[in-house]
Protein backbone atom coordinates (compact mmCIF):
# COMPACT_ATOMS: atom_id res chain seq x y z
CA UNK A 1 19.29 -20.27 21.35
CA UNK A 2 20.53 -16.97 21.69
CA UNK A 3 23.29 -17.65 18.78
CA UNK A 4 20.35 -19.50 16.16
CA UNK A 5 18.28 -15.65 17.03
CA UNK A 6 21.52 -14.09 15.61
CA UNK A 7 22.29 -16.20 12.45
CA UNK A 8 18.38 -15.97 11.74
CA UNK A 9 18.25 -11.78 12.26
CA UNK A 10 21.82 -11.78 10.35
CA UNK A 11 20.13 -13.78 7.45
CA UNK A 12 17.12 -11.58 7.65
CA UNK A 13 19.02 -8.17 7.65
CA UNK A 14 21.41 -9.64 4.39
CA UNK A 15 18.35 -10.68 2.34
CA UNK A 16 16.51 -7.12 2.86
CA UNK A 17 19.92 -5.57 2.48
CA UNK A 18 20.21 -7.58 -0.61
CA UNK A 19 16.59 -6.84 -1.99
CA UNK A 20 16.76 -4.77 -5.39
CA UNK A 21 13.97 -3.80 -7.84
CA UNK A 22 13.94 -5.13 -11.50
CA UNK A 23 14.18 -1.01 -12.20
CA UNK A 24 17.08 -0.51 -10.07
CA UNK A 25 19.38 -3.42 -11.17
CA UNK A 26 18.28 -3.79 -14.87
CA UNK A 27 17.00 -7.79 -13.71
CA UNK A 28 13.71 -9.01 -14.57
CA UNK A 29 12.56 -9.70 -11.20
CA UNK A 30 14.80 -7.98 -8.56
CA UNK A 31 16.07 -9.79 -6.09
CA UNK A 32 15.87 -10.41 -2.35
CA UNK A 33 12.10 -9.38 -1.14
CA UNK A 34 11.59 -6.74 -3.99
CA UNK A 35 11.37 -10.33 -6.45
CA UNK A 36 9.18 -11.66 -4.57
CA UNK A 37 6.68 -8.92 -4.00
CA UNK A 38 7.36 -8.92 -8.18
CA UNK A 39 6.17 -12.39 -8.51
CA UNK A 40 3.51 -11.86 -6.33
CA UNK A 41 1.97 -9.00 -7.96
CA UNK A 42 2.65 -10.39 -11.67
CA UNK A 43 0.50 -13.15 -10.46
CA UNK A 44 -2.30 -11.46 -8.43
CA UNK A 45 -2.52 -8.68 -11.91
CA UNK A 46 -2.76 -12.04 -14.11
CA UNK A 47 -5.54 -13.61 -12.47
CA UNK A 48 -7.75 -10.63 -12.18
CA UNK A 49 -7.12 -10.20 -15.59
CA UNK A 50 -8.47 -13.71 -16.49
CA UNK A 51 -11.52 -12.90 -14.83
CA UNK A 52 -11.90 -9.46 -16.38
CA UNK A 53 -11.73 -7.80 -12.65
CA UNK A 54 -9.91 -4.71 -14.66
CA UNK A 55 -9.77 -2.30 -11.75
CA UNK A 56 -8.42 -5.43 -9.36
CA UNK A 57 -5.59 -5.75 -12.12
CA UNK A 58 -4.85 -2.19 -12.49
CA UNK A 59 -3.53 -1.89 -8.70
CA UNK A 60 -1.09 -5.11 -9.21
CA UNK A 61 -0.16 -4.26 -12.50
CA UNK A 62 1.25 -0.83 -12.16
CA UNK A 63 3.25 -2.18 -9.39
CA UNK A 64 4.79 -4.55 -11.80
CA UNK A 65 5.38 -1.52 -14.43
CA UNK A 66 7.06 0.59 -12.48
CA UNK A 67 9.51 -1.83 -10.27
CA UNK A 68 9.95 -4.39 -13.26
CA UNK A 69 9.70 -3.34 -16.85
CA UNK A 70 11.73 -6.16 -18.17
CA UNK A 71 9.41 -8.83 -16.61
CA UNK A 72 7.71 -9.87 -19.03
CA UNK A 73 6.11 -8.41 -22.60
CA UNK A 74 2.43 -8.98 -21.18
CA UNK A 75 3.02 -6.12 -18.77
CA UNK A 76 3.02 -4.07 -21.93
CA UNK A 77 0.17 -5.41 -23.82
CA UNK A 78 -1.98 -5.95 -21.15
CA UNK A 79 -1.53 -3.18 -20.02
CA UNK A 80 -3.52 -1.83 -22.74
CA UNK A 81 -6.06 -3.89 -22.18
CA UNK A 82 -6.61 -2.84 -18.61
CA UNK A 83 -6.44 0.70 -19.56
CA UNK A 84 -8.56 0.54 -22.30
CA UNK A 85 -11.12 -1.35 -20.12
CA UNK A 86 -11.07 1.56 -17.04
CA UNK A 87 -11.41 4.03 -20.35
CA UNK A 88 -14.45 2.57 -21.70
CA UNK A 89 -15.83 2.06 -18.38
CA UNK A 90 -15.81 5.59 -16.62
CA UNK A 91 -17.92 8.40 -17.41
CA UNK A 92 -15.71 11.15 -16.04
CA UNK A 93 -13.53 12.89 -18.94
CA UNK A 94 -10.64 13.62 -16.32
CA UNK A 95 -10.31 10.13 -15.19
CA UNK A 96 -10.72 8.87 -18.86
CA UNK A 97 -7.66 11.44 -19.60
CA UNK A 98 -5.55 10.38 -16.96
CA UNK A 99 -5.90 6.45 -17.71
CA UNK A 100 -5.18 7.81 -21.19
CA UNK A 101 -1.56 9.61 -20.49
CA UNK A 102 -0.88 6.42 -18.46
CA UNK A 103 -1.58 4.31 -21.88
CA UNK A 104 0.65 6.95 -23.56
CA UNK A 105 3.49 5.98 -21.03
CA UNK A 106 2.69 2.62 -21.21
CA UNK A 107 4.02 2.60 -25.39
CA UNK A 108 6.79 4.63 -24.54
CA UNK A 109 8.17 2.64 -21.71
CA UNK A 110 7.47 -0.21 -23.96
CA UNK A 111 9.94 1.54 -26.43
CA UNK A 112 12.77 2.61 -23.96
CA UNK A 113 13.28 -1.39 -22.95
CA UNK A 114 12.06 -2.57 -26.73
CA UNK A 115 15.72 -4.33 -27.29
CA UNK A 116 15.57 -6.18 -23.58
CA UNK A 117 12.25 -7.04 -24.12
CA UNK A 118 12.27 -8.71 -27.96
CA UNK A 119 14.37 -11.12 -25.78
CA UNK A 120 11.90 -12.94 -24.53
CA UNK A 121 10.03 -12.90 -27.82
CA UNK A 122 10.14 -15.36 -30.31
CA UNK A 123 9.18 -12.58 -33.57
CA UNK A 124 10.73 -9.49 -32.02
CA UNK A 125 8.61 -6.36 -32.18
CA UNK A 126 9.61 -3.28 -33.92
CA UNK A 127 9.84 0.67 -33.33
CA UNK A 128 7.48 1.12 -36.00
CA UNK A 129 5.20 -1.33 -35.08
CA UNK A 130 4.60 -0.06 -30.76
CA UNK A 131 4.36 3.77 -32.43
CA UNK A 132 1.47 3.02 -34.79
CA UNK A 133 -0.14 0.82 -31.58
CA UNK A 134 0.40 4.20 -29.66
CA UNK A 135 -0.81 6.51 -32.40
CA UNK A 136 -3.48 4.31 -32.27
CA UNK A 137 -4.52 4.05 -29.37
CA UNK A 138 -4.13 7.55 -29.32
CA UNK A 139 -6.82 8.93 -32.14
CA UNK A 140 -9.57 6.33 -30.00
CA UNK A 141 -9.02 6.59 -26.85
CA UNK A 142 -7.60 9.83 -25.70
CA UNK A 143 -10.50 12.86 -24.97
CA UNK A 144 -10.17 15.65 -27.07
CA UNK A 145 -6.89 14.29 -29.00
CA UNK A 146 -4.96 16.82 -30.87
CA UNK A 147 -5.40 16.13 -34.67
CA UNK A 148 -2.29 17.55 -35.60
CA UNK A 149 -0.47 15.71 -32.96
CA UNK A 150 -1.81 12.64 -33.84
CA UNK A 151 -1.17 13.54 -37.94
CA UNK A 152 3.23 14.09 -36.72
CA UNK A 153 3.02 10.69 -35.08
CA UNK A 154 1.23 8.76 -38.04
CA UNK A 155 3.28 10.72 -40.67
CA UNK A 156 6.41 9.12 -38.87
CA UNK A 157 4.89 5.45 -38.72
CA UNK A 158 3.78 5.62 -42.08
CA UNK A 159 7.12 6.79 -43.50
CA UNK A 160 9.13 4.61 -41.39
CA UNK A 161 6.94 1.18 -41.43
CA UNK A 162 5.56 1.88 -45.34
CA UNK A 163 3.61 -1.24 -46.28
CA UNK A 164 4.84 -3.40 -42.97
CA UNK A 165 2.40 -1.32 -40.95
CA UNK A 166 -1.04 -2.57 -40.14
CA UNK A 167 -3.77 -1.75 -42.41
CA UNK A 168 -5.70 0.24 -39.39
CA UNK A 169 -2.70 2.50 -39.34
CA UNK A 170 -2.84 3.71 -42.82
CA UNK A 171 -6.61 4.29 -42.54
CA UNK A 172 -5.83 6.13 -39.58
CA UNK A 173 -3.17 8.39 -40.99
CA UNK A 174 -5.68 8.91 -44.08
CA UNK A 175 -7.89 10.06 -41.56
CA UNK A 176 -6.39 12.43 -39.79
CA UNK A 177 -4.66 14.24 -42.64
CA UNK A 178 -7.86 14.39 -44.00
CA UNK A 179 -9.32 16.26 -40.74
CA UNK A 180 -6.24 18.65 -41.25
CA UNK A 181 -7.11 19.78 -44.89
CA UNK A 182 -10.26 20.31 -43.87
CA UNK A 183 -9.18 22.78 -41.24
CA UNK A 184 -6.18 24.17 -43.49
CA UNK A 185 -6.12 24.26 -46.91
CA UNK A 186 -2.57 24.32 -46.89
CA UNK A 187 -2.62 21.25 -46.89
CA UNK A 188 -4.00 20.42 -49.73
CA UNK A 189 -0.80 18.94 -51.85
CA UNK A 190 0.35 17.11 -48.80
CA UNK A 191 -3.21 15.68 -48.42
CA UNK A 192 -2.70 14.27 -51.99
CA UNK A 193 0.70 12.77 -50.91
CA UNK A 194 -0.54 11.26 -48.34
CA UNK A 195 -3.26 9.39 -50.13
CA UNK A 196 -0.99 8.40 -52.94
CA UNK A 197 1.67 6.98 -50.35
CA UNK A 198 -1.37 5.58 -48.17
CA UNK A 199 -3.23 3.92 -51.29
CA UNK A 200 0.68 2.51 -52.55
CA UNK A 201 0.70 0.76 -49.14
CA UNK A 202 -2.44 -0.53 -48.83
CA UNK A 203 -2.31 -1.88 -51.98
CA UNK A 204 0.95 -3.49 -51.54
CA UNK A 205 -0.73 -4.82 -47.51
CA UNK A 206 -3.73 -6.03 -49.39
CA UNK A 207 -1.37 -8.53 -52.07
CA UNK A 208 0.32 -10.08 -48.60
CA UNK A 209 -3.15 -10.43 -47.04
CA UNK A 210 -4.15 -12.66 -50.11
CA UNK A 211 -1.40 -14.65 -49.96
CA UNK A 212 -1.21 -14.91 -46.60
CA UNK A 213 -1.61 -19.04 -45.18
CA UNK A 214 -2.86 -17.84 -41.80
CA UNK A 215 -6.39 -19.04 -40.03
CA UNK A 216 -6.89 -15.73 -40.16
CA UNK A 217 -6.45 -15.14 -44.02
CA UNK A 218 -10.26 -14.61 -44.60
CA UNK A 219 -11.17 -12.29 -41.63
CA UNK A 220 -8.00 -10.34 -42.41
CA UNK A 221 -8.43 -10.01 -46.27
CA UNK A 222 -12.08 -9.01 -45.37
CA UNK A 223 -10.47 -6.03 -42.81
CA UNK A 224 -8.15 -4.87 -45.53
CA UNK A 225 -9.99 -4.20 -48.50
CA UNK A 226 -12.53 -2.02 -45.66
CA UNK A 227 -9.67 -0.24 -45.13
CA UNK A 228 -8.28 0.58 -48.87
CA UNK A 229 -12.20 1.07 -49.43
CA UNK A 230 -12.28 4.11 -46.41
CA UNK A 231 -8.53 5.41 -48.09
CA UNK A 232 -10.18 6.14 -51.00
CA UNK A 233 -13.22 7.46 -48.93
CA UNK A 234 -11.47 9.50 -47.38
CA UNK A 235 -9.57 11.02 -50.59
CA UNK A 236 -12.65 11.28 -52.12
């Protein structure tokens, strides 16, 4: 008896001796206990999720960020969603900032492990694509955003995605530059590069949403010619 106590508290000390997070070891779980506990958590997050028990899902999920960002993309996407639900949800403008910065970190964590994570997707994401999700998210969701901020991250997108970005993003980047001639007219000739560059790739978004054969086609077609319609809005 005494010798089966040893093997099992020899077993027991190598598997905790053993247990790594997903952070520490560059795995997607971990190992030992630490995968596990990820497991466990990636499925207690998922099923509050399902039920739309956001706050439930926030506790499991940020476990899941933080000891395993190569788990899976979902911890990434809905993570947004969770955020974006405690956001919309709380009336306090401190607590709506700080679920904010997390969504912030959320992106750029998203970026750091981009290569790892396109893995595990079938149509790998791009750099371009996460920043204009982030710039975004940014403009709507964060209290009290800084214009010009969000006009440096947009002017990047724009320039590096051109007309592979999503139609909100070019509205959005129209928007904001417009909000910065407004409060500097220095910025006047830029303003009209920007619209020219912003109308050149909605245009150009607009001839693959016509063509497009997705479900979708009508809905989306409908969404982009809103969107050249508030470009030229907003120019106006």
């Amino acid at each position: 008896m005494r010798i089966k106590a040893l093997i099992a508290l020899v077993a027991f000390t190598s598997s905790v001796a053993m247990a790594q997070k997903g952070v520490e070891d560059g795995s997607r779980f971990g190992h030992g206990q630490d995968s596990i506990d990820c497991l466990n958590n990636l499925s207690l997050y998922s099923s509050y999720l399902k039920t739309k028990s956001y706050t439930d899902a926030y506790t499991y999920w940020k476990k899941v960020f933080a000891d395993a960002p190569v788990s899976q993309h979902g911890i990434y996407t809905n993570g947004v969603v969770i955020l974006k639900s405690l956001i919309a949800a709380s009336k306090d403008v401190a607590e709506r900032k700080v679920y904010a910065e997390e969504m912030m970190a959320v992106y750029d964590q998203q970026l750091q492990y981009l290569e790892q994570l396109n893995q595990l997707r079938k149509s790998p994401w791009t750099d371009f694509f996460v920043k204009g999700e982030k710039a975004h998210s940014y403009i709507t969701y964060y209290p009290g955003m800084d214009n010009d901020k969000a006009y440096e991250m947009l002017q990047e997108v724009v320039e590096s995605g051109k007309s592979n970005n999503q139609y909100y993003v070019i509205s959005d980047f129209m928007k904001v530059s417009q909000a910065k001639y407004k409060k500097d007219d220095a910025h006047r000739e830029q303003f009209i590069q920007d619209y020219l560059i912003s109308s050149e790739y909605i245009n150009a978004i607009a001839e693959k949403a016509n063509n497009s054969t997705s479900s979708q086609k009508e809905a989306l077609v409908k969404a982009v010619a809103n969107t050249k319609e508030n470009v030229d809005a907003y120019f106006i």
